[in-house]
C-alpha atoms as a PDB file:
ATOM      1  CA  UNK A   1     122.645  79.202 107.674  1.00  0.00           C
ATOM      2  CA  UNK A   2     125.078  82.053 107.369  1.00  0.00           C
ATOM      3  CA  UNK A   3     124.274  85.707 108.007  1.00  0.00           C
ATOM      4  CA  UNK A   4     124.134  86.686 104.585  1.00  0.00           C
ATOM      5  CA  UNK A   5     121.647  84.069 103.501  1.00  0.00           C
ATOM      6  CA  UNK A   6     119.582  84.215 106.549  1.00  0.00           C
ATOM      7  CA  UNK A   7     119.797  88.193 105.283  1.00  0.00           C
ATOM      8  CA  UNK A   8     119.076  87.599 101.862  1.00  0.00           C
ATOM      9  CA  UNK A   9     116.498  85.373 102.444  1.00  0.00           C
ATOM     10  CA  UNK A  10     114.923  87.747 104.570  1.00  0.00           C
ATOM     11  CA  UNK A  11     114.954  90.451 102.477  1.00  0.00           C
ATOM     12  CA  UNK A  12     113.098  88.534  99.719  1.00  0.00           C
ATOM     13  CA  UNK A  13     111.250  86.133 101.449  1.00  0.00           C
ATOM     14  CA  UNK A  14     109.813  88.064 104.202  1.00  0.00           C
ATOM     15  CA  UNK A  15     110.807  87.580 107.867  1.00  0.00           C
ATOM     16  CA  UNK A  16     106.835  85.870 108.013  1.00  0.00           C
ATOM     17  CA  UNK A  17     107.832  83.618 105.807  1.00  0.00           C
ATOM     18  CA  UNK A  18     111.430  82.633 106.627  1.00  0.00           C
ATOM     19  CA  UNK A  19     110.091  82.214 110.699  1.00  0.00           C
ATOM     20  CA  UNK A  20     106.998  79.684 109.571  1.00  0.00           C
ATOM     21  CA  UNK A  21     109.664  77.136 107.557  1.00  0.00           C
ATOM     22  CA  UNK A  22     109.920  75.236 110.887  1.00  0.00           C
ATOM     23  CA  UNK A  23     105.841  75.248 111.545  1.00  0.00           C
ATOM     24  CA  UNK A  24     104.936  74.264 107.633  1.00  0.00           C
ATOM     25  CA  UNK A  25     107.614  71.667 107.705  1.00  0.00           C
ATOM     26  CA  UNK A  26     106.624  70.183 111.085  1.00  0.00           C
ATOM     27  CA  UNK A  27     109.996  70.253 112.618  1.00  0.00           C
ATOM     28  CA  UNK A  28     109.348  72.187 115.900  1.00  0.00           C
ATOM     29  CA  UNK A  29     110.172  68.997 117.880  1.00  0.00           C
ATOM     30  CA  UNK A  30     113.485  68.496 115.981  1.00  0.00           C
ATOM     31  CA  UNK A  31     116.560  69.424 118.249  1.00  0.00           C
ATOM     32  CA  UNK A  32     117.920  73.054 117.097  1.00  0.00           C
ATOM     33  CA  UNK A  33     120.407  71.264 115.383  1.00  0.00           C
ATOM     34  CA  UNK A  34     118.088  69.084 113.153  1.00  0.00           C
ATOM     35  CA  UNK A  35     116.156  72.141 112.324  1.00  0.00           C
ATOM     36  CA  UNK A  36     119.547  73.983 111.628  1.00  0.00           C
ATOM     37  CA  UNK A  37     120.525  71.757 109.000  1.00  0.00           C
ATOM     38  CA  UNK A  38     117.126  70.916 107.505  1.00  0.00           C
ATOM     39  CA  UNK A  39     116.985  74.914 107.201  1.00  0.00           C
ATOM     40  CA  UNK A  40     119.917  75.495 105.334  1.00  0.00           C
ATOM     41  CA  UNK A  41     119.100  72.572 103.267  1.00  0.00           C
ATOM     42  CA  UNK A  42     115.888  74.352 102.661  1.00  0.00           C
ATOM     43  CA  UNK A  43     117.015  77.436 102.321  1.00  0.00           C
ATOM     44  CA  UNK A  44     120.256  76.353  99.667  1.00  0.00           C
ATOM     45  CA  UNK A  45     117.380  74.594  97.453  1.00  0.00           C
ATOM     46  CA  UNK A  46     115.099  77.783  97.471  1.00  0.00           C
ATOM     47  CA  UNK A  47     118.356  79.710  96.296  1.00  0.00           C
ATOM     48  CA  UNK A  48     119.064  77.887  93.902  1.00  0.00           C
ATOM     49  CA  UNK A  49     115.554  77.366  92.259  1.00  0.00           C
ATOM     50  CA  UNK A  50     114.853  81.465  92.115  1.00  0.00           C
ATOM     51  CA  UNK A  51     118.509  81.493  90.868  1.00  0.00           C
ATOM     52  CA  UNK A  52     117.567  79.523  88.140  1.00  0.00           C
ATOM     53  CA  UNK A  53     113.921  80.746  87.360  1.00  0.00           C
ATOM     54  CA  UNK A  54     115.383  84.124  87.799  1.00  0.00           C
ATOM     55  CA  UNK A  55     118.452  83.258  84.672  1.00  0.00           C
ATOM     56  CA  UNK A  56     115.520  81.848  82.460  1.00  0.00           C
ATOM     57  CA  UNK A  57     113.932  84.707  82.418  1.00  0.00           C
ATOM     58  CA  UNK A  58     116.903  87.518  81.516  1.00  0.00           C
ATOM     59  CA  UNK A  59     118.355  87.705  78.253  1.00  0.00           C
ATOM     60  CA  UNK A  60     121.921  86.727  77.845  1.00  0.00           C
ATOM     61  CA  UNK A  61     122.993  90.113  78.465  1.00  0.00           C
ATOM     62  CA  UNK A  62     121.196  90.491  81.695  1.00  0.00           C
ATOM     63  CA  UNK A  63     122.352  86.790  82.520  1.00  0.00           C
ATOM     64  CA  UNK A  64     125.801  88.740  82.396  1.00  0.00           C
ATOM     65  CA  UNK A  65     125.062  91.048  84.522  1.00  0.00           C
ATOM     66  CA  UNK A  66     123.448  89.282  87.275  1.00  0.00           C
ATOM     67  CA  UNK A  67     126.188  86.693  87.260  1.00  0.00           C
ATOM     68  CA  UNK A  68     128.589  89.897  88.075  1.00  0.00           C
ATOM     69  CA  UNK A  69     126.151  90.417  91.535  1.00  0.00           C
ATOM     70  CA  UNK A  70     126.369  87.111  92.396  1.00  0.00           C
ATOM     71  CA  UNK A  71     130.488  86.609  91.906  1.00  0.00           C
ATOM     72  CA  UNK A  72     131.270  89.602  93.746  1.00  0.00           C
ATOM     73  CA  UNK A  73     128.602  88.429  96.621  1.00  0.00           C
ATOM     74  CA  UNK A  74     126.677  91.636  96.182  1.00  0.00           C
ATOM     75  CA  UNK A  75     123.031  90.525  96.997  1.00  0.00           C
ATOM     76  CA  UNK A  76     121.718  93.949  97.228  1.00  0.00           C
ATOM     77  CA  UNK A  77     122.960  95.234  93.986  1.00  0.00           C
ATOM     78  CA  UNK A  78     121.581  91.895  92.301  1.00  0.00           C
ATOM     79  CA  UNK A  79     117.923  92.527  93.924  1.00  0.00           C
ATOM     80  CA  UNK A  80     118.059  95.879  92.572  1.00  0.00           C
ATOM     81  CA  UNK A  81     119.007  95.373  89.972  1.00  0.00           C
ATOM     82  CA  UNK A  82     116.511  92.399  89.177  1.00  0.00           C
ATOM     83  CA  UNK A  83     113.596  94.278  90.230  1.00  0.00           C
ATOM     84  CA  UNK A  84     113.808  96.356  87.583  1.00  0.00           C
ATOM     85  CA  UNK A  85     113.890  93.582  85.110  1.00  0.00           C
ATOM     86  CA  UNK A  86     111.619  91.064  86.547  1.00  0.00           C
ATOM     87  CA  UNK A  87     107.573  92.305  86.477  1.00  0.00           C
ATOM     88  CA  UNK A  88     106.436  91.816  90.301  1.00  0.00           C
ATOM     89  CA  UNK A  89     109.970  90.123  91.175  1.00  0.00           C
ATOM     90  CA  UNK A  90     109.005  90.039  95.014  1.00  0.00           C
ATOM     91  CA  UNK A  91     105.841  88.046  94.471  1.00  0.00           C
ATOM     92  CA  UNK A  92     107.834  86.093  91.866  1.00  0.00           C
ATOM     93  CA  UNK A  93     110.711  85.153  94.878  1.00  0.00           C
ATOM     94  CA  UNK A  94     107.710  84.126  97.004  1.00  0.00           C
ATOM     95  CA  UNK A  95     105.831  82.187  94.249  1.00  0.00           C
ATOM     96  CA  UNK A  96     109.168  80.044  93.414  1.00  0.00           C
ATOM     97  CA  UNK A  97     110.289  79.667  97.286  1.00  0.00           C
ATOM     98  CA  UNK A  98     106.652  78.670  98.105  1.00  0.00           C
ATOM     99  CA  UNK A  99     106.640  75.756  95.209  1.00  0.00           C
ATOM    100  CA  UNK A 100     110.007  74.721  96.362  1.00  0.00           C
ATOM    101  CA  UNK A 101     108.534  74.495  99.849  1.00  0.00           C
ATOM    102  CA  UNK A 102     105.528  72.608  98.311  1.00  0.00           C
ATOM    103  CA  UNK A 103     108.205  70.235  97.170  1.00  0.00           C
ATOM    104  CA  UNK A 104     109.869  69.615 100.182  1.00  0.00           C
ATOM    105  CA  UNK A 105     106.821  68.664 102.032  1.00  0.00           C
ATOM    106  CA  UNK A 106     105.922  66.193  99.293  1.00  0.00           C
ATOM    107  CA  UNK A 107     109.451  64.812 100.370  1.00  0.00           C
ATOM    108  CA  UNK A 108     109.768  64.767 104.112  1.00  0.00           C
ATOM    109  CA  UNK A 109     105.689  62.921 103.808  1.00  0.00           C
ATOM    110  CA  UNK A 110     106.591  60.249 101.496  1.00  0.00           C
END
């Protein structure tokens, strides 16, 4: 996982949240490596699941706009700027990560 998504997930997520992936998945016994990947694999699916819950919810014109945060890389500027558009968006990041999580456990048990 890069720095800027460890970051960014960090920021939203919560640093409680991002350090208990490897406890709720049961991977502490997986070599670092294992847990690496299975991580970013994670962490790329919870991305792109608030990405697009997130889009559903703006109008076109705020669609725009948040597209222009995430060309230029600017995750910051996008969270501020989505905050003010999205009612409770921190709980809402944690809601969506937390059903994508849901998901993946469903997975890795079957």
């Amino acid at each position: 996982m890069s720095f800027l998504q460890r970051t960014f997930m960090i920021d939203l997520l919560g640093a409680e949240f991002v350090a208990g992936l490897t406890r709720d998945l049961g991977i502490e016994k997986e070599s670092n490596e294992s847990k690496e990947e299975i991580l970013v694999s994670l962490g790329e699916n919870i991305a792109q699941r608030i990405t697009y819950e997130v889009l559903t919810r703006l109008k076109e014109e705020e669609r725009s706009k948040a597209e222009e945060f995430l060309n230029q890389s600017d995750a910051g500027g996008l969270v501020s700027y989505l905050k003010g558009r999205i009612a409770d968006f921190e709980n809402f990041v944690r809601s969506v990560a937390q059903d994508e999580l849901l998901e993946t456990r469903k997975l890795i048990a079957a």
